[in-house]
Structures are given as C-alpha cells and as structure tokens.
Protein backbone atom coordinates (compact mmCIF):
# COMPACT_ATOMS: atom_id res chain seq x y z
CA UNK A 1 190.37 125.73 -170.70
CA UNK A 2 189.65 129.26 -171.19
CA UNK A 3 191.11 129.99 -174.32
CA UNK A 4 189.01 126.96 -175.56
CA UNK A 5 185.89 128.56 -174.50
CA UNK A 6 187.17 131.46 -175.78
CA UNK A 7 188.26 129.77 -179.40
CA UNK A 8 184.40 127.90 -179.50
CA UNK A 9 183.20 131.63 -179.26
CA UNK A 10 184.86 133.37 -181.90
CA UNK A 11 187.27 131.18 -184.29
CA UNK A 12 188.87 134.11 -185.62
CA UNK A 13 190.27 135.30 -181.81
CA UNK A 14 193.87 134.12 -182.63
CA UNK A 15 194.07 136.26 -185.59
CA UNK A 16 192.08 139.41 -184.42
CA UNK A 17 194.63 139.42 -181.61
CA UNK A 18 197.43 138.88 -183.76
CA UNK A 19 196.11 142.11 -185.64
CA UNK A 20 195.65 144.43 -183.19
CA UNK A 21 199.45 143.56 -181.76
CA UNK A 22 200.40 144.23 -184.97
CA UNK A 23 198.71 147.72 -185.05
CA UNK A 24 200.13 148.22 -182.18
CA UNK A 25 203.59 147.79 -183.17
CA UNK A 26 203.24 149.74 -186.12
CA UNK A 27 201.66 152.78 -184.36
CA UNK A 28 204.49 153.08 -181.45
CA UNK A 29 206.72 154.90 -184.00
CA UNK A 30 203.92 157.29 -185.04
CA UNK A 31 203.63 157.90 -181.85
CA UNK A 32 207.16 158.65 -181.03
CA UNK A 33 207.55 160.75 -184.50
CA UNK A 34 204.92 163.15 -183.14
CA UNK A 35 205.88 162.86 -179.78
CA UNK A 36 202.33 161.82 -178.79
CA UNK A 37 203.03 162.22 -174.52
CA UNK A 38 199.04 163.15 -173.33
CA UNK A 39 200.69 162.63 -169.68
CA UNK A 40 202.30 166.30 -169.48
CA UNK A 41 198.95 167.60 -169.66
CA UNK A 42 198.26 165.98 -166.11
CA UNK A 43 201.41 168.05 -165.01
CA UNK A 44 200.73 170.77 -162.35
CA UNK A 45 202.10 173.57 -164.24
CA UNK A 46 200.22 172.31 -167.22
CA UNK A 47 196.90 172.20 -165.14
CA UNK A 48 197.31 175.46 -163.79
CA UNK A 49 198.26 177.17 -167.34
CA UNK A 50 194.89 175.49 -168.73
CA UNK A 51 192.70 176.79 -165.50
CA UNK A 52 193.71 180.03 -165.71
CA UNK A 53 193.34 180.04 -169.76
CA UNK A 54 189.78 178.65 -169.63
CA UNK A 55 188.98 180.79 -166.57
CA UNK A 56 189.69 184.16 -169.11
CA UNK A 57 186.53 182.65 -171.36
CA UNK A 58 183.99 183.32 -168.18
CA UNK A 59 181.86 185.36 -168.12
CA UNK A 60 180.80 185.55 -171.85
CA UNK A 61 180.83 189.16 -173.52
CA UNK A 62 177.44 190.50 -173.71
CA UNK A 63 177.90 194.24 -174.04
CA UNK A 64 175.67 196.45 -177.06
CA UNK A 65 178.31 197.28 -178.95
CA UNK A 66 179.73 194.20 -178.92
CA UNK A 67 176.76 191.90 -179.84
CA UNK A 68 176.18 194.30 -182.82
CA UNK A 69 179.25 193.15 -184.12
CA UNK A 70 178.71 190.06 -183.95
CA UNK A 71 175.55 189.61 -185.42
CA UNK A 72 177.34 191.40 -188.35
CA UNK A 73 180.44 189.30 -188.44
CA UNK A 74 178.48 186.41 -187.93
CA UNK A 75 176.69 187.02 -191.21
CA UNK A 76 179.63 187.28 -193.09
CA UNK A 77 181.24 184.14 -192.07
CA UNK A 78 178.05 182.47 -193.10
CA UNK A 79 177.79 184.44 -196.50
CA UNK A 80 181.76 183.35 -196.75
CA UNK A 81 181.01 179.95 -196.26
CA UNK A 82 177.64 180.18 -198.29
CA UNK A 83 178.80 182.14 -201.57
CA UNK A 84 182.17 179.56 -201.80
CA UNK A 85 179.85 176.30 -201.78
CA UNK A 86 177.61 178.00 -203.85
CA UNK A 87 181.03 178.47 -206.19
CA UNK A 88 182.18 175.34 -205.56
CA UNK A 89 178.83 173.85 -206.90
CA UNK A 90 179.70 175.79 -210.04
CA UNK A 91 183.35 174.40 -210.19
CA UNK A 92 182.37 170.68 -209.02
CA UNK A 93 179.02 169.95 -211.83
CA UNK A 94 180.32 170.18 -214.72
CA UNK A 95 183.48 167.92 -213.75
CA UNK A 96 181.64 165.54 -212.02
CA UNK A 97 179.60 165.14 -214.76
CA UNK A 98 182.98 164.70 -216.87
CA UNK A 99 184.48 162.61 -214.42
CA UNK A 100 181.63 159.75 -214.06
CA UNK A 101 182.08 156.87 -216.05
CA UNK A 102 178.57 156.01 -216.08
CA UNK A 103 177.64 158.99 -217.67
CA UNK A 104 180.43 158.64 -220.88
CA UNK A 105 178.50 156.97 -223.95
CA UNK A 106 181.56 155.12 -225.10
CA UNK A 107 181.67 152.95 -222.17
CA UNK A 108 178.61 151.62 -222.71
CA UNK A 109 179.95 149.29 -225.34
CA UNK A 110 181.87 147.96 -221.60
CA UNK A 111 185.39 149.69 -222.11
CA UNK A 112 185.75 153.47 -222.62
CA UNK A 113 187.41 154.81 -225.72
CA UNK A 114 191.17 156.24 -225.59
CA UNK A 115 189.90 160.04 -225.87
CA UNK A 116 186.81 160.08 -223.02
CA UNK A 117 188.96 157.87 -220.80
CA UNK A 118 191.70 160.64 -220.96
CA UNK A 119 189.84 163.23 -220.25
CA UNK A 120 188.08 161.36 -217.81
CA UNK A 121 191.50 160.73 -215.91
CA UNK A 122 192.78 164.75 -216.73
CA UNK A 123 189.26 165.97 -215.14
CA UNK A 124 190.29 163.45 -212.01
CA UNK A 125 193.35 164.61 -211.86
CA UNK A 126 192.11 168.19 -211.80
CA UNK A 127 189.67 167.30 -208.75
CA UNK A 128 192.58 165.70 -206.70
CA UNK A 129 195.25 169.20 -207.20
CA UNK A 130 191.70 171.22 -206.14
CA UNK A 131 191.57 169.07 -202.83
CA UNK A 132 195.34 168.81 -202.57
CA UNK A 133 195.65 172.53 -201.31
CA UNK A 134 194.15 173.28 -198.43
CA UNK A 135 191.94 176.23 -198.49
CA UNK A 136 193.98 177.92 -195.70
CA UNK A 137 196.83 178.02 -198.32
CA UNK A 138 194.75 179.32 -201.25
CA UNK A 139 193.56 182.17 -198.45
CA UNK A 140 197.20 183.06 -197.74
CA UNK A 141 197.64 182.99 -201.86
CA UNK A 142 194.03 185.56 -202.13
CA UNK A 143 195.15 187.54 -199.71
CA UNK A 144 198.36 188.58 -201.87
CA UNK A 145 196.21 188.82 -205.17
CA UNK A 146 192.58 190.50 -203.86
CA UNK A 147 193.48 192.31 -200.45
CA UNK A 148 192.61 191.52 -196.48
CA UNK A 149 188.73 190.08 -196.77
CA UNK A 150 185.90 188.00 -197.35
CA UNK A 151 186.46 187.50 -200.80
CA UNK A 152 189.89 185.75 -200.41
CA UNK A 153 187.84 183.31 -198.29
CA UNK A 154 185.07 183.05 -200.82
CA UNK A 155 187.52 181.86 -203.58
CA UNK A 156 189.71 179.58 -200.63
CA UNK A 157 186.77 177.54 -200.15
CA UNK A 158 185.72 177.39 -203.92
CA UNK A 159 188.79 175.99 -205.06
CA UNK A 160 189.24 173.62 -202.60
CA UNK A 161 185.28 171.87 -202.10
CA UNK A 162 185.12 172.61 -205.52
CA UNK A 163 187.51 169.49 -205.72
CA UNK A 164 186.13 167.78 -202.18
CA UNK A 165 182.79 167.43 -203.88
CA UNK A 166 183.54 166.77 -207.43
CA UNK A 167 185.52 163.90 -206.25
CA UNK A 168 182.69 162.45 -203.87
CA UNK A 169 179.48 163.55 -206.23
CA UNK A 170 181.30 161.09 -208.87
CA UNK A 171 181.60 158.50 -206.19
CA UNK A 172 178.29 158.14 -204.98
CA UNK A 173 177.01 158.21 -208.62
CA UNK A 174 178.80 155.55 -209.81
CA UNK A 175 178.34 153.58 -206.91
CA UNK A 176 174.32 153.58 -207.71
CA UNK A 177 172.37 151.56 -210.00
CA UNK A 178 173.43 152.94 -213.68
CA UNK A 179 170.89 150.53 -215.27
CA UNK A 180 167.86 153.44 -216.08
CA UNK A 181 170.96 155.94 -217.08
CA UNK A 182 172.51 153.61 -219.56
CA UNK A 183 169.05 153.05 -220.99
CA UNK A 184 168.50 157.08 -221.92
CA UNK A 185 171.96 157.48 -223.43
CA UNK A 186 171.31 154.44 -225.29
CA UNK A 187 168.27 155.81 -226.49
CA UNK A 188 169.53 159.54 -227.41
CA UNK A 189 169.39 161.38 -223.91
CA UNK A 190 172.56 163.64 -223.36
CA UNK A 191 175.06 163.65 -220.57
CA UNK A 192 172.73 165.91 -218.89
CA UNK A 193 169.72 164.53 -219.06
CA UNK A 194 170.67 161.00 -218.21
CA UNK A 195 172.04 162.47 -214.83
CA UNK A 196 169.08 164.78 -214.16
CA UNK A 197 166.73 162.08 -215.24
CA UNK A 198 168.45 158.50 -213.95
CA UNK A 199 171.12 159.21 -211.68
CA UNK A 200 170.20 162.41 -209.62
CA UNK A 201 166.57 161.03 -208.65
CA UNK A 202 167.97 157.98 -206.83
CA UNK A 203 170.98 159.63 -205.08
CA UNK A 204 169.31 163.34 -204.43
CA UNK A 205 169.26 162.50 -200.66
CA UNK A 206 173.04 161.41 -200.52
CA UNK A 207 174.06 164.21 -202.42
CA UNK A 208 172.22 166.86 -200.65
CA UNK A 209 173.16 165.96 -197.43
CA UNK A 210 177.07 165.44 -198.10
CA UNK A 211 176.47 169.09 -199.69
CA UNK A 212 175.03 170.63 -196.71
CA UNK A 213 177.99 168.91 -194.80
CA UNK A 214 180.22 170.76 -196.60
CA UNK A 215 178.36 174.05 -196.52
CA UNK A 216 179.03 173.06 -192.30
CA UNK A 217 182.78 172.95 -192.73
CA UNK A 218 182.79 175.78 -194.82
CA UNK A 219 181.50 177.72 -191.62
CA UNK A 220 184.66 175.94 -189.90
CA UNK A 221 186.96 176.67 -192.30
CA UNK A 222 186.00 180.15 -192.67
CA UNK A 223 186.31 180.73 -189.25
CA UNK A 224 189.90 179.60 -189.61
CA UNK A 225 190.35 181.44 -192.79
CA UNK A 226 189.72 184.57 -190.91
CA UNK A 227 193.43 184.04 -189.00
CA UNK A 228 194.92 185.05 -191.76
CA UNK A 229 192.43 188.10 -192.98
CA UNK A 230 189.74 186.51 -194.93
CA UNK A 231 187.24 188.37 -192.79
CA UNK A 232 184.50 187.21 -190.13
CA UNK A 233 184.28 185.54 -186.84
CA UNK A 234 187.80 184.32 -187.45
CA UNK A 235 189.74 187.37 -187.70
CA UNK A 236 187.54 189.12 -185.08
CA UNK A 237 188.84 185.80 -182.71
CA UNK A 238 192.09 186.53 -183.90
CA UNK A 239 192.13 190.13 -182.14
CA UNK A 240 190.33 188.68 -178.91
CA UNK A 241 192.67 186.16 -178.52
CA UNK A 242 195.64 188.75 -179.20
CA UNK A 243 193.68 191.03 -177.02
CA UNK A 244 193.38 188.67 -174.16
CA UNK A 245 189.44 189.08 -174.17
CA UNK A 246 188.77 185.67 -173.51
CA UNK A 247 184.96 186.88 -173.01
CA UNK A 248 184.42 187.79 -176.39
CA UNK A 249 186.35 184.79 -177.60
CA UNK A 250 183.63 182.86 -175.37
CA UNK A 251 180.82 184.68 -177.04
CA UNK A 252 182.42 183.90 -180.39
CA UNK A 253 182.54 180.11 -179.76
CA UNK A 254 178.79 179.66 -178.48
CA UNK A 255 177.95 181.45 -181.81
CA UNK A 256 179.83 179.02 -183.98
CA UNK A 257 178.58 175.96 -181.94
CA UNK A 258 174.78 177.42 -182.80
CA UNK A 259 176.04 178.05 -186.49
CA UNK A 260 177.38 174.04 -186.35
CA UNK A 261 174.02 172.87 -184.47
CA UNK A 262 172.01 174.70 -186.95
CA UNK A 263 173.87 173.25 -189.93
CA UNK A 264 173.02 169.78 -188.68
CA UNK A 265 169.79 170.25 -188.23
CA UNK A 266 168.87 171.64 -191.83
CA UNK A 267 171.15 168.62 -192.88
CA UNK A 268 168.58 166.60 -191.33
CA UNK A 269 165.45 168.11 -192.21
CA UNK A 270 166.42 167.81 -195.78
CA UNK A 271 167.28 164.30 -195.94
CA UNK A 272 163.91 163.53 -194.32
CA UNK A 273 161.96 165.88 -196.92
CA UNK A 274 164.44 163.78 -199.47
CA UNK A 275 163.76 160.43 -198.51
C-alpha cells in the first residue's frame, strides 16, 4: 500500500531510486581509492591534535609592527591577484574573440569554412593547455625563470585565467541570442564591432560578474602562490605557520575572509549597476 501511494506521487520513484543505488555503487571505490575514512577525525588523539592546533590561532596578533606588515602584504596579494586578471584579460580577448563561432563571418553561410574552423579549434586548444596547468605549477616554473616574488605570481595567474576565462567568455557568448550580431557582420561590421555592438551589450552583466569571480580566486590563489615564494599574505603564512605563530596566522585569515567578503560584494554591486 505504501509504495502505491508512494508510486501515485512521483511515477519516476522506481527509477530515481534505482539511480542513486547506482551512484552509490559507483562511488564506494572512489571512496576506497582515496581512502575517504571522516571517522578517524572523531578519534581522541585526533581531537586533541586539532584542539590544541586551533587553540595556537587565539588570540589574534595585533601588535604595531605587525599590522604594518600586513597592511603592506595585504596590498600586494591584491595587486598580485589584480595585475594577473588584468593580464589575463589581455591574454583571454583576443582569443575569445577568435574562438566564438558566432563571431566568424564564414559561418554565417551555416557551416564554417576549413581555414576559420581550424583556427577556431587551434585557439581552443590553446585555451584548454592555459587552464590545464595549474597556476601553482606555472609559479614553481616563474620562480626558476624571474626570482622569489610577486611577479612569478602575476604571470601564474595570467597564464592560467587567461585560459579559465577565454574558455567561459566564448561560452556565454555563444550561448546568447547571435541574431543582432549576425546582422552587423552581414552588413560590413568587423569581428570587433559586432561583439562590442551585439554581443557584449546583452551579456555585459554575465561577463562582468564571472570576471570579478575570478579576480576573487585570484586573491585565493595568490595566497597559495605565496607557499612557494610568489610574495604576499601567502608566503608571510608560510613563515607563521613554520614559526608556530598561530596568532599571526589568525590575523592573516580574518584579512583574507574580509578580502573574499569584499570581493563578493563589488561582484554584486556591479551586476545590479549592470542589470
């Protein structure tokens, strides 16, 4: 009687149970691979590793000295993470615009000619070996070629969103109406101005706030690209943390949760002024 009821409710139960068992199944193994086992964290010697580890962070560093630096650091790992979108802009433009099929004039006969389709695939290509490498790697490859600093972490995070926002600026501008672009390339407009003119206008919002995203986990990754001497927050963490100042590594923290809040906001702010 109840799995009637239950049947008259949703038809579909038999098979959306029959799916999740089957998720289930498949994600034991993954589970065993990465020996997933949240339970030894419950363990008393694991409880009383984390008290005393989290107890370090309290009370919060606070001294003169040490607030000066970090009001300096803390610039830098925003100019880090500012200058390499700013790059990454530069790298990402001029491939996305390469990289859209509604901006190539031979498709708009409906099937893109040999040459623009093959450079359309090589650009693609390009975007995908950009993201491929994470910008911790390109960092470790900086550091070798330019020397401990921010500028390893500027051209880490170009490289890398460079590709991350090529690929998903081409995205979302294909995936909106191409109807007023194809109408000014038809009529003589270049690759340029049919984007500034038909497809920015209508996806502006979408675009500016996956942009300002990124410029958010470039504050993240920056912080992380410090670990390995890119500059900033990250490498002055690195020395707490070697140090055992878990004070300072508090203080650090609450500034990158305000530099994370902050982001979000002006993320917000914008697509309301955009929409």
């Amino acid at each position: 009687m109840p799995l009637n009821a239950a049947a008259r409710r949703d038809p579909a139960w038999l098979g959306r149970v029959g799916l999740a068992g089957a998720g289930l199944v498949l994600l034991w193994p993954l589970l065993v691979a990465t020996e997933f086992k949240p339970w030894l964290l419950l363990e008393p010697e694991a409880l009383r590793v984390t008290g005393r580890f989290v107890g370090s962070f309290f009370p919060p560093a606070f001294s003169g000295e040490f607030l000066w630096m970090l009001v300096r650091e803390t610039w830098r790992t925003v100019a880090i993470a500012t200058a390499g979108v700013t790059l990454a802009l530069l790298v990402a433009l001029p491939l996305t615009l390469a990289a859209t099929r509604s901006l190539s004039v031979s498709a708009l006969t409906g099937r893109m000619a040999a040459l623009p389709s093959a450079v359309r695939q090589g650009v693609r290509g390009l975007l995908i070996l950009l993201r491929s490498m994470p910008e911790l790697v390109w960092a470790l490859v900086f550091v070798r070629v330019v020397g401990l600093g921010p500028a390893s972490g500027v051209l880490a995070i170009a490289l890398t969103y460079g590709g991350m926002l090529g690929k998903v600026y081409a995205e979302i501008l294909e995936s909106g109406d191409a109807q007023v672009t194809q109408t000014l390339l038809r009529n003589g407009a270049t690759r340029l101005q049919a984007f500034a003119y038909g497809l920015l206008p209508q996806n502006a919002a979408e675009l500016t706030s996956y942009t300002v995203y990124r410029w958010e986990c470039a504050i993240r990754s920056s912080v992380v690209l410090g670990f390995v001497g890119a500059g900033g927050l990250g490498q002055q963490m690195d020395s707490a943390m070697k140090m055992f100042a878990g004070g300072e590594v508090a203080s650090m923290l609450l500034v990158f949760v305000a530099l994370v809040a902050l982001a979000d906001r002006l993320s917000a702010a914008l697509r309301r002024a955009l929409g």
